[in-house]
C-alpha atoms as a PDB file:
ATOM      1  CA  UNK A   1     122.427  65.223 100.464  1.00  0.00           C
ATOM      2  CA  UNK A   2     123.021  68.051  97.906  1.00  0.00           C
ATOM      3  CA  UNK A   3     121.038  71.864  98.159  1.00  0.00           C
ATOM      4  CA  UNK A   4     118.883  72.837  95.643  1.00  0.00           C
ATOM      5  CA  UNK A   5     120.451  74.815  93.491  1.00  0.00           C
ATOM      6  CA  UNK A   6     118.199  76.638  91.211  1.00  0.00           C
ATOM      7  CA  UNK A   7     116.454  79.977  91.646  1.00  0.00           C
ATOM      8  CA  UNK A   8     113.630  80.109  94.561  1.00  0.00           C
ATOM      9  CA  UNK A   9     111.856  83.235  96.107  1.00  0.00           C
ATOM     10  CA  UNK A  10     110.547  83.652  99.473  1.00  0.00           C
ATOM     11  CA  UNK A  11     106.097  83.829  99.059  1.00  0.00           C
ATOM     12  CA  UNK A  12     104.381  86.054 101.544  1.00  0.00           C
ATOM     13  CA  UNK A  13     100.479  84.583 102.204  1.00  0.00           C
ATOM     14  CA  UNK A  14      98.153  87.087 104.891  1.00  0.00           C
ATOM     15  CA  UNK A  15      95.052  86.399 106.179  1.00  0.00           C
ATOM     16  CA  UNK A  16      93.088  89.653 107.267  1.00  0.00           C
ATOM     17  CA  UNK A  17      90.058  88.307 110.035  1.00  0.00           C
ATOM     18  CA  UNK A  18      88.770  91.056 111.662  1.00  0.00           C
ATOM     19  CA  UNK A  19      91.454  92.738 114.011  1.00  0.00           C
ATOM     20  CA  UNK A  20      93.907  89.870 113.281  1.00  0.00           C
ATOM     21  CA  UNK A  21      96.094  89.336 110.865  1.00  0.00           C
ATOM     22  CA  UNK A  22      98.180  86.158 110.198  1.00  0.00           C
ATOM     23  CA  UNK A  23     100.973  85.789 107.884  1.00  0.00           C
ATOM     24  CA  UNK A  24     102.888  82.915 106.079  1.00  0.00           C
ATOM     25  CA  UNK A  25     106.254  83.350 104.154  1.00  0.00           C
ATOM     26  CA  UNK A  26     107.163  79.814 102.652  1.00  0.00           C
ATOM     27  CA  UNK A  27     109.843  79.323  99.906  1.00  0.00           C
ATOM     28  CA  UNK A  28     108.893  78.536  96.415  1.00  0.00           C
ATOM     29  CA  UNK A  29     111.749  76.871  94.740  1.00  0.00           C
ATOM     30  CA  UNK A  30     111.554  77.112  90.487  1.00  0.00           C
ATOM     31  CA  UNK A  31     114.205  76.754  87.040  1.00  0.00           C
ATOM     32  CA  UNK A  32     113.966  78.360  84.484  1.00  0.00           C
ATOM     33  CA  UNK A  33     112.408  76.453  81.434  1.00  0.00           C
ATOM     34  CA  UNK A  34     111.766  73.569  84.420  1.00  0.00           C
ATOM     35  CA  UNK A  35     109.238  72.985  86.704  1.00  0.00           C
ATOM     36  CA  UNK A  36     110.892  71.317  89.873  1.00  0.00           C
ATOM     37  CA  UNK A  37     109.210  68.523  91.662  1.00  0.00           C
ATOM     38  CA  UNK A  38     108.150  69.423  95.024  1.00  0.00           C
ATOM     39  CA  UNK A  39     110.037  68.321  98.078  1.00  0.00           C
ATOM     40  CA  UNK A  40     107.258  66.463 100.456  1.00  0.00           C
ATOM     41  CA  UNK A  41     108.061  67.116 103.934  1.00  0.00           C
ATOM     42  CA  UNK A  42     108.532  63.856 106.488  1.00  0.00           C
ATOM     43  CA  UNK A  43     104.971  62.139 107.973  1.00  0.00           C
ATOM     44  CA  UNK A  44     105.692  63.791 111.243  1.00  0.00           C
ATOM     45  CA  UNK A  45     106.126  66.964 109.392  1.00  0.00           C
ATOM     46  CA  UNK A  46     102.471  66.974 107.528  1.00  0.00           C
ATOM     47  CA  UNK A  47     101.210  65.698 110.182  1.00  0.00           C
ATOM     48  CA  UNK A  48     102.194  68.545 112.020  1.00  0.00           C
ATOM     49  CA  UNK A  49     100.933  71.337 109.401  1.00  0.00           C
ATOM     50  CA  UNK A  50      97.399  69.084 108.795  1.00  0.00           C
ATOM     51  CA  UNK A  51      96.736  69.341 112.086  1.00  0.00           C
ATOM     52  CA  UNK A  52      98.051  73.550 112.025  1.00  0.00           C
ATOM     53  CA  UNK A  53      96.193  74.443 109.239  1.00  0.00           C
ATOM     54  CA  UNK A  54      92.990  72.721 110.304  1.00  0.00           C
ATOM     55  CA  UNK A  55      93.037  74.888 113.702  1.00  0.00           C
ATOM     56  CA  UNK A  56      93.948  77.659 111.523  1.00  0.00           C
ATOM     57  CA  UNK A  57      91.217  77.766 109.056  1.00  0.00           C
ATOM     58  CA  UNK A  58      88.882  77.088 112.124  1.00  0.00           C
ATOM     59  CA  UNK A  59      90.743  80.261 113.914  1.00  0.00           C
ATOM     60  CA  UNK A  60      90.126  82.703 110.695  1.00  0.00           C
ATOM     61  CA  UNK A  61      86.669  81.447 110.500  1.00  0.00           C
ATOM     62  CA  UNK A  62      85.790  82.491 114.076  1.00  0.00           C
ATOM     63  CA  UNK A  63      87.944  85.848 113.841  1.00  0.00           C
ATOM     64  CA  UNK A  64      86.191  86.901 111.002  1.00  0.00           C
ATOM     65  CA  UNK A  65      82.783  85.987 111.512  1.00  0.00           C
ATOM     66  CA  UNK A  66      82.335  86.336 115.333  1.00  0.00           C
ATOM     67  CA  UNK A  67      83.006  89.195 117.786  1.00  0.00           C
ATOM     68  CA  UNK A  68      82.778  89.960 121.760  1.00  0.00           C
ATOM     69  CA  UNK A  69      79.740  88.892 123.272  1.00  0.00           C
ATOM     70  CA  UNK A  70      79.126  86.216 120.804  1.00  0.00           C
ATOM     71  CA  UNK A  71      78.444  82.366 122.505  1.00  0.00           C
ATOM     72  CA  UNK A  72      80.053  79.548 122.380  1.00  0.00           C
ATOM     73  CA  UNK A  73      77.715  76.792 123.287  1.00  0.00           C
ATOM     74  CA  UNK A  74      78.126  72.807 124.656  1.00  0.00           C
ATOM     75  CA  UNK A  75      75.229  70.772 124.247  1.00  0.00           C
ATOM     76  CA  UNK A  76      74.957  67.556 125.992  1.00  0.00           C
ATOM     77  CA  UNK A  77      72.360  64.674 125.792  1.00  0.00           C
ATOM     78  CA  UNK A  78      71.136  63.354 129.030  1.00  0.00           C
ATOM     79  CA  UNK A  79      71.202  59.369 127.500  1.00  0.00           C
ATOM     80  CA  UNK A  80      73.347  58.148 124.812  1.00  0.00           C
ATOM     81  CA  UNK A  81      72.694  58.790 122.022  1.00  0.00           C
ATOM     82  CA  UNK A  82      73.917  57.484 118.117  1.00  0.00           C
ATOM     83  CA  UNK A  83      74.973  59.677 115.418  1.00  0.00           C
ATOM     84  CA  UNK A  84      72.117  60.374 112.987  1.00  0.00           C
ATOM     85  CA  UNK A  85      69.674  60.748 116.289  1.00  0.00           C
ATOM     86  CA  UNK A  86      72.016  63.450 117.453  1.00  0.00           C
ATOM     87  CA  UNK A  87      72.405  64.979 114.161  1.00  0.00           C
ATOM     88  CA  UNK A  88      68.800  64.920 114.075  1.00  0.00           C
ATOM     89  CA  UNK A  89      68.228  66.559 117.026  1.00  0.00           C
ATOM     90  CA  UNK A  90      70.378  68.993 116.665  1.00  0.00           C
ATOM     91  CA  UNK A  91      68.875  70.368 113.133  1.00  0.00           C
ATOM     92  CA  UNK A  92      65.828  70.433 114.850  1.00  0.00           C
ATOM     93  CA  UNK A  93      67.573  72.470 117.900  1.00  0.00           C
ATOM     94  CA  UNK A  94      68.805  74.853 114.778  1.00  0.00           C
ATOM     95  CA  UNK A  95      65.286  75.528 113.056  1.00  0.00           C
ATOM     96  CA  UNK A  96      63.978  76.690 116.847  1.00  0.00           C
ATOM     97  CA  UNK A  97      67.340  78.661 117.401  1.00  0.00           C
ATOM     98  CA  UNK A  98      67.048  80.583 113.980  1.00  0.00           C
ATOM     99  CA  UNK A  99      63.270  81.390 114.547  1.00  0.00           C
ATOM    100  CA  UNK A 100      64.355  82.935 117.811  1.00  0.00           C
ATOM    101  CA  UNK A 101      66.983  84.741 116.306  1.00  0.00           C
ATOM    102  CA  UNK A 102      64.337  85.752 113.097  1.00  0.00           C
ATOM    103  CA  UNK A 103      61.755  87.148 115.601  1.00  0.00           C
ATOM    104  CA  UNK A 104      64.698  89.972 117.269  1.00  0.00           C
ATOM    105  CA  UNK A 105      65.443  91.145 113.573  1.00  0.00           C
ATOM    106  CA  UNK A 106      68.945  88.818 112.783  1.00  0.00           C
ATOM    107  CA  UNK A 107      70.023  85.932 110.865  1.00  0.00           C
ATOM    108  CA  UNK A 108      72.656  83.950 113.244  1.00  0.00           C
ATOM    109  CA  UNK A 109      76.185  82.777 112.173  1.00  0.00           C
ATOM    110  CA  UNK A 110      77.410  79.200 113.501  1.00  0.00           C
ATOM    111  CA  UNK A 111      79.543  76.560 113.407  1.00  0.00           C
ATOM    112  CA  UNK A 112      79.561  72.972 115.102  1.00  0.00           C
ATOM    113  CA  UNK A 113      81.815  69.800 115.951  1.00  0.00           C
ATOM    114  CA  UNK A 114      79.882  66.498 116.994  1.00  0.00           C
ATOM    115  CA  UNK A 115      82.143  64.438 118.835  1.00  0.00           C
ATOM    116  CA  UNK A 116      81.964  61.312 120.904  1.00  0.00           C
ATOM    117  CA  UNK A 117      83.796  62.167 124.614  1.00  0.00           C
ATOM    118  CA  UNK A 118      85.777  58.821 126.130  1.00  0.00           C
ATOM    119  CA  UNK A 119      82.284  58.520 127.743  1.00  0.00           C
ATOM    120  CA  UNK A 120      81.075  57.476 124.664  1.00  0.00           C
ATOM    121  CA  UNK A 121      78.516  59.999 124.950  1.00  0.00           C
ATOM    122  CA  UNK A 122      78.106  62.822 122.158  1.00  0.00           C
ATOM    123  CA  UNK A 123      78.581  66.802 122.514  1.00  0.00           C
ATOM    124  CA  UNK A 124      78.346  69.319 120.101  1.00  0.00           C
ATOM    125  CA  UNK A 125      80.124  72.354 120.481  1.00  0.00           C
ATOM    126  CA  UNK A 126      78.909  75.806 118.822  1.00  0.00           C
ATOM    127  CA  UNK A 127      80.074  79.228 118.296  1.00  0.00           C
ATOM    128  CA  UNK A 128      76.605  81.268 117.504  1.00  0.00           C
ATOM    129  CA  UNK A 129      76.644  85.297 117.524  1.00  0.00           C
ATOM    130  CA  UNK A 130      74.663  86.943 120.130  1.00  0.00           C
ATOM    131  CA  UNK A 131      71.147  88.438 119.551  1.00  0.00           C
ATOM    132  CA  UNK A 132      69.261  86.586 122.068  1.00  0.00           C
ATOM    133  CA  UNK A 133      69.592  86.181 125.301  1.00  0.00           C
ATOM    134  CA  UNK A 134      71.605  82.798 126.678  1.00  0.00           C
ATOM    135  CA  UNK A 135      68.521  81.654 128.436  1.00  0.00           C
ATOM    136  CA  UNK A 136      66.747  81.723 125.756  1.00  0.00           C
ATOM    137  CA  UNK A 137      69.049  80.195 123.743  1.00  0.00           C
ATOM    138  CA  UNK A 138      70.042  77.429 126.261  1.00  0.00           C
ATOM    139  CA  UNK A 139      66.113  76.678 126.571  1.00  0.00           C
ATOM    140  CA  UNK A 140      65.564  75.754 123.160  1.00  0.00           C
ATOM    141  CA  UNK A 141      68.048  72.475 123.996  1.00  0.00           C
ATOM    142  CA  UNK A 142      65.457  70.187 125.262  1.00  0.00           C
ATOM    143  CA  UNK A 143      67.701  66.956 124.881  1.00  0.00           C
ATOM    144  CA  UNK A 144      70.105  67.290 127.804  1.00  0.00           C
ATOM    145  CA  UNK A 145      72.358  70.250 129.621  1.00  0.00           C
ATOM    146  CA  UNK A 146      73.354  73.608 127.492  1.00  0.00           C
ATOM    147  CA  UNK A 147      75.389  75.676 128.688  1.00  0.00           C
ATOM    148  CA  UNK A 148      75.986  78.916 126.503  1.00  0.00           C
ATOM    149  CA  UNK A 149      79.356  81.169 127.298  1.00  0.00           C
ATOM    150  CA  UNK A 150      79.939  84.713 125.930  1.00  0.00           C
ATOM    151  CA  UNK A 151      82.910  84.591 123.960  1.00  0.00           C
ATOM    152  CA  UNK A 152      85.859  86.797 124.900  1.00  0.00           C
ATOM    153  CA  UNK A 153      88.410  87.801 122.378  1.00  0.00           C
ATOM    154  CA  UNK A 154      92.159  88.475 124.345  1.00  0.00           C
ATOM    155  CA  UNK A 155      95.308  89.836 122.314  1.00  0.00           C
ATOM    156  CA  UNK A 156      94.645  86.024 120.736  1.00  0.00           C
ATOM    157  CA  UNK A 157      91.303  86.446 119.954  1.00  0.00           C
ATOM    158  CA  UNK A 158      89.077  83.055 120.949  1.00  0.00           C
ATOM    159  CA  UNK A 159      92.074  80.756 119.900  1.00  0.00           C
ATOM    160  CA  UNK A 160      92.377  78.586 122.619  1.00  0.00           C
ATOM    161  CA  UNK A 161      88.200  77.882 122.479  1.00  0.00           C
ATOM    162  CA  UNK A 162      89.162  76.667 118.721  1.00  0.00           C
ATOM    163  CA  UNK A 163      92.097  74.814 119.378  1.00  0.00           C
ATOM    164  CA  UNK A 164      89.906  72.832 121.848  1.00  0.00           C
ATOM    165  CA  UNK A 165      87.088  72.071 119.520  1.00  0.00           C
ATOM    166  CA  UNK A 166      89.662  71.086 117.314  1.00  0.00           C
ATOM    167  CA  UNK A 167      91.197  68.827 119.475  1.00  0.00           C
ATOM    168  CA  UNK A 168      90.745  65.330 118.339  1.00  0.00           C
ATOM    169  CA  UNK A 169      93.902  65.895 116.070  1.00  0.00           C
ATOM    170  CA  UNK A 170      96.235  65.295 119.379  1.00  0.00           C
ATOM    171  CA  UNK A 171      97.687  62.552 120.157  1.00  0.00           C
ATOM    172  CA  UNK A 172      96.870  62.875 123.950  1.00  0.00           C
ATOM    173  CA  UNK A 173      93.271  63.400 122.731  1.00  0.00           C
ATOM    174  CA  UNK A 174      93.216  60.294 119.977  1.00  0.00           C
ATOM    175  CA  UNK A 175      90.279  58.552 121.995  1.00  0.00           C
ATOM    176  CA  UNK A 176      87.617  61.034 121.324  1.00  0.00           C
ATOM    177  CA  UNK A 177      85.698  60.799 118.126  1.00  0.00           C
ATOM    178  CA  UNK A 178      85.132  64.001 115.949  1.00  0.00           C
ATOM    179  CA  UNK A 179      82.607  63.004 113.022  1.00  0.00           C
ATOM    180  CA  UNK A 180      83.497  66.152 110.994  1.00  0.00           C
ATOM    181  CA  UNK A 181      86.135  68.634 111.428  1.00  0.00           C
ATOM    182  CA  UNK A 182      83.462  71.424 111.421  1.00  0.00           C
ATOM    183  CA  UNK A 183      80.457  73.110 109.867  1.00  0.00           C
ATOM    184  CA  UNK A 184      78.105  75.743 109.931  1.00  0.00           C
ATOM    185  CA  UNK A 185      76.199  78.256 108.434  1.00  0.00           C
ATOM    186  CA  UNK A 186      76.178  79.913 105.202  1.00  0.00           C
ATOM    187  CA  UNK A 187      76.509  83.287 106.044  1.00  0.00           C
ATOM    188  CA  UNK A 188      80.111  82.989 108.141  1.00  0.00           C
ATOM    189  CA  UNK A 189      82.803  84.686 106.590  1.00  0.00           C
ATOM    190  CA  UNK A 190      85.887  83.164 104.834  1.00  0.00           C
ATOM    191  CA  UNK A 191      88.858  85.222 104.750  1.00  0.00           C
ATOM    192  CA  UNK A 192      90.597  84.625 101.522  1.00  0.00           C
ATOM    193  CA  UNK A 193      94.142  84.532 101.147  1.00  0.00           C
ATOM    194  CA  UNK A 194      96.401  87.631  99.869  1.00  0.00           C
ATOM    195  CA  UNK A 195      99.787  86.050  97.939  1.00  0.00           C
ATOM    196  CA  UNK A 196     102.692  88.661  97.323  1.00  0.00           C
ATOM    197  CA  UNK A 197     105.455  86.577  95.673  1.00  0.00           C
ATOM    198  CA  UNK A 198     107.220  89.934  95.366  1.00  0.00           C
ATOM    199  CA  UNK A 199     108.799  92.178  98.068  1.00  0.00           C
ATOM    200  CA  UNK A 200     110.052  89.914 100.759  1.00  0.00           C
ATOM    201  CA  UNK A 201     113.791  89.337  99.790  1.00  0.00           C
ATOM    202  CA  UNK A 202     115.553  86.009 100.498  1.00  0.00           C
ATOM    203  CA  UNK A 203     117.956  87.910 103.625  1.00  0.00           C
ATOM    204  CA  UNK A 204     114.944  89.469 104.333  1.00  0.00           C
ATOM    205  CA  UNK A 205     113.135  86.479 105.634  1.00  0.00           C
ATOM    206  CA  UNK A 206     116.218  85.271 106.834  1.00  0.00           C
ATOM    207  CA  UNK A 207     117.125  88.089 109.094  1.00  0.00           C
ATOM    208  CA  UNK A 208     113.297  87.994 110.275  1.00  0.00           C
ATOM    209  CA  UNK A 209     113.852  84.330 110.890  1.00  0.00           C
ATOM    210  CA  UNK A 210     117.203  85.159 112.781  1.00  0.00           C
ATOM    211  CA  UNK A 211     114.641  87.521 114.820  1.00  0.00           C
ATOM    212  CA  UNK A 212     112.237  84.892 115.871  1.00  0.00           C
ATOM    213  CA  UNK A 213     115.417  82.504 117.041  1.00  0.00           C
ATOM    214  CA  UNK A 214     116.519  85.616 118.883  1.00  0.00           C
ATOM    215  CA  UNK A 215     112.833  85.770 120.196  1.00  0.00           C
ATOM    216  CA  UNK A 216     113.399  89.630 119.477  1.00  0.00           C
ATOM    217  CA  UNK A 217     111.043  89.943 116.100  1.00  0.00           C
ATOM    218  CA  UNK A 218     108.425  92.272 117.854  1.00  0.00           C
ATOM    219  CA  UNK A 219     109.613  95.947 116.432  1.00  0.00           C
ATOM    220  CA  UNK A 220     110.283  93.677 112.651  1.00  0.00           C
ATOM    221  CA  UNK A 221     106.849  92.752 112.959  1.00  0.00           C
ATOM    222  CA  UNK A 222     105.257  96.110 114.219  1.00  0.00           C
ATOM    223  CA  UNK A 223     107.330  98.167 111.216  1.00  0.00           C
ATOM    224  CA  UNK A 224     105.747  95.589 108.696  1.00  0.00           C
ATOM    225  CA  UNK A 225     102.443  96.222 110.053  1.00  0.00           C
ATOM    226  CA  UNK A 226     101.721  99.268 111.654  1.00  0.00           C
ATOM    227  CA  UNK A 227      99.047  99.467 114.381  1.00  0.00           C
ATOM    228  CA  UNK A 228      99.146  95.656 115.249  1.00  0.00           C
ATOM    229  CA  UNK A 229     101.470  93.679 117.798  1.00  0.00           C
ATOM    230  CA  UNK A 230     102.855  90.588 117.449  1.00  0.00           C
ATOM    231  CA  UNK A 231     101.710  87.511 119.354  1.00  0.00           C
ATOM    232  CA  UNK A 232     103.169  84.742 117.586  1.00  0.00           C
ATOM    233  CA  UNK A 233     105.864  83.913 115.919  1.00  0.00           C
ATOM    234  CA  UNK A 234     107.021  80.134 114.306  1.00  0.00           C
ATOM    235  CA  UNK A 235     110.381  79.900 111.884  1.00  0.00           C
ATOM    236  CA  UNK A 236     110.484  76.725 110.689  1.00  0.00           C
ATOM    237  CA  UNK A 237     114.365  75.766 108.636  1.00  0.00           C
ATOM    238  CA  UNK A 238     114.745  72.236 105.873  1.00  0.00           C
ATOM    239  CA  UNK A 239     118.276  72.295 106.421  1.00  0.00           C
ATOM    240  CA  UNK A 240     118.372  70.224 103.604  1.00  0.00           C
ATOM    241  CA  UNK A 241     116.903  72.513 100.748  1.00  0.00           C
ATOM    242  CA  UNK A 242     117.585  75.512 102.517  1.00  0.00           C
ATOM    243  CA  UNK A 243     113.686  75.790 103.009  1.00  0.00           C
ATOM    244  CA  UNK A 244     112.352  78.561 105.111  1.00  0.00           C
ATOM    245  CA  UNK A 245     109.086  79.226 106.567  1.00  0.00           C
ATOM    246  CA  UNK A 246     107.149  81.401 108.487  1.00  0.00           C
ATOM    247  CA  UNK A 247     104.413  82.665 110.276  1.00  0.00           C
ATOM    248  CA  UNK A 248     103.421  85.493 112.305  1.00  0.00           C
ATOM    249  CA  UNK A 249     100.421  85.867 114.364  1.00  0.00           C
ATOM    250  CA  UNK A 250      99.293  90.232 115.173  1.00  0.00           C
ATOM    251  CA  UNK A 251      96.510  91.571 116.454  1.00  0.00           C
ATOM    252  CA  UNK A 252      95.085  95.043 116.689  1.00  0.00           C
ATOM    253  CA  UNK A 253      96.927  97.210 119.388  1.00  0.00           C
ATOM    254  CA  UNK A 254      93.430  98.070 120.762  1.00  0.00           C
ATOM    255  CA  UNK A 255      93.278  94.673 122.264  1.00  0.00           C
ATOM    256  CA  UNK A 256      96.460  94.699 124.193  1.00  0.00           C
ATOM    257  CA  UNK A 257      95.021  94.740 127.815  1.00  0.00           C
ATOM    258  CA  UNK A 258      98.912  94.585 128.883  1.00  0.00           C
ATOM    259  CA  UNK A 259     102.692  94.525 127.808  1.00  0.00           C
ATOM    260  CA  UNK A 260     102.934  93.001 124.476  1.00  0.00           C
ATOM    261  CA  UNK A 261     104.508  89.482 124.327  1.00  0.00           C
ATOM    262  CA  UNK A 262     105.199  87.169 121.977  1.00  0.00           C
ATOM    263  CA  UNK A 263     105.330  83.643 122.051  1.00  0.00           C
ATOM    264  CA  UNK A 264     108.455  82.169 119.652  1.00  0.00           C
ATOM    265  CA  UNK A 265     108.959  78.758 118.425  1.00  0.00           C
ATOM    266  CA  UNK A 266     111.851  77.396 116.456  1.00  0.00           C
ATOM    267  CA  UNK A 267     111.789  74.087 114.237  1.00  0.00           C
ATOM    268  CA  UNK A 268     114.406  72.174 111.972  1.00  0.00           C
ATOM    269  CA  UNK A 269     114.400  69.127 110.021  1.00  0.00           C
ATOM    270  CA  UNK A 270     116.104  67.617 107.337  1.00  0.00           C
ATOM    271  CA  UNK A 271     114.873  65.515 104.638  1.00  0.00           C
ATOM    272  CA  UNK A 272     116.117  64.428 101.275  1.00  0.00           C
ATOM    273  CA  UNK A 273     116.833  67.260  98.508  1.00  0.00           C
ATOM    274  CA  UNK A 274     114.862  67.212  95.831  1.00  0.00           C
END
């Protein structure tokens, strides 16, 4: 295997959702007069970042659109039921929910997942923002059990409530059935992506890198972003090309409820040079 050679520069990608930011630095390799053919990472690889920046997008979604005291709803059907009925049924659920929601003054945000449990019975899981009260909102189910949650945002916002709805991806979890990765309303908010490709040296990212593997990067990350801690941390090395990438996970200081921690993971491969 021979290392790229050519010129590359180290691209810095940040996601602002709410009080959390996340942050990607990825190499983008170029020469002059050339455009260089893009080294694919291994299957296990993509699979790997599919499945990341599914949960991701999912994560923003909910950061950025939803906020304490929000719900996060299961409904249930009491027989089984087939796809289109419980599509149906659901839309039907929706039009009561958003007259509720119309009569105290608001227009909700939601999203959904249908999936099909190793049951073989369908649930639907919701995020839907507060404005009514959960008994109201659970009573409006009238196919089965509802149970409606507040949502809690920690240091890591409602991540682990996303990464579950999102869980179909795993391979412990490759008997349930997810008919869509999600959906929802019009009115959630997107947060769009902010790309530097200038001011984040090469050594830079490289020291930050050496950071993470020292599972040390928390001041790094606190002097690039002032007012917000660090709560993740992933370096991620293509020994072959020399490829580096990152990504750091902060949230607003205001939501530390204790001593700051980080959690730090470290990943290499090597693949075929380009």
């Amino acid at each position: 295997m021979r290392q790229y050679r050519g010129q590359w520069f180290m691209r810095r990608v940040q996601w602002h959702c709410g009080d959390f930011i996340e942050v990607d630095f990825y190499p983008v390799f170029q020469k002059p007069g050339v455009r260089r053919a893009k080294s694919k990472p291994t299957s296990a690889i993509q699979e790997r970042l599919n499945l990341r920046n599914s949960e991701r997008k999912l994560i923003r979604t909910v950061h950025a659109s939803f906020r304490d005291g929000d719900y996060a709803l299961s409904l249930t059907f009491r027989e089984k039921t087939e796809l289109e009925e419980a599509k149906k049924k659901f839309r039907a659920f929706m039009r009561q929910a958003r007259k509720a929601y119309r009569a105290a003054g608001m227009e909700p945000k939601y999203l959904y997942i249908i999936e099909r449990g190793k049951n073989g019975r369908i649930d639907i899981h919701v995020i839907i923002s507060g404005g009514i009260g959960r008994d109201a909102l659970e009573a409006l189910w009238k196919n089965g059990f509802a149970n409606a949650r507040r949502l809690q945002f920690t240091e890591k916002g409602v991540e682990a409530l996303t990464q579950y709805m999102t869980k179909q991806g795993r391979k412990k979890d490759r008997e349930r059935v997810t008919y869509r990765r999600w959906s929802g309303s019009k009115n959630l908010i997107h947060p769009q992506p902010e790309i530097t490709d200038a001011g984040t040296a090469v050594r830079e990212a490289e020291e930050l890198a050496e950071l993470i593997d020292r599972r040390d990067a928390e001041e790094k990350a606190q002097e690039m972003y002032p007012g917000f801690a660090l709560t993740e941390a992933e370096a991620m090395w293509n020994r072959a090309n020399r490829g580096l990438y990152i990504s750091l996970h902060l949230c607003r200081r205001e939501r530390w409820k204790c001593r700051p921690y980080a959690l730090y993971s470290v990943v290499n491969w090597e693949e075929d040079a380009m």
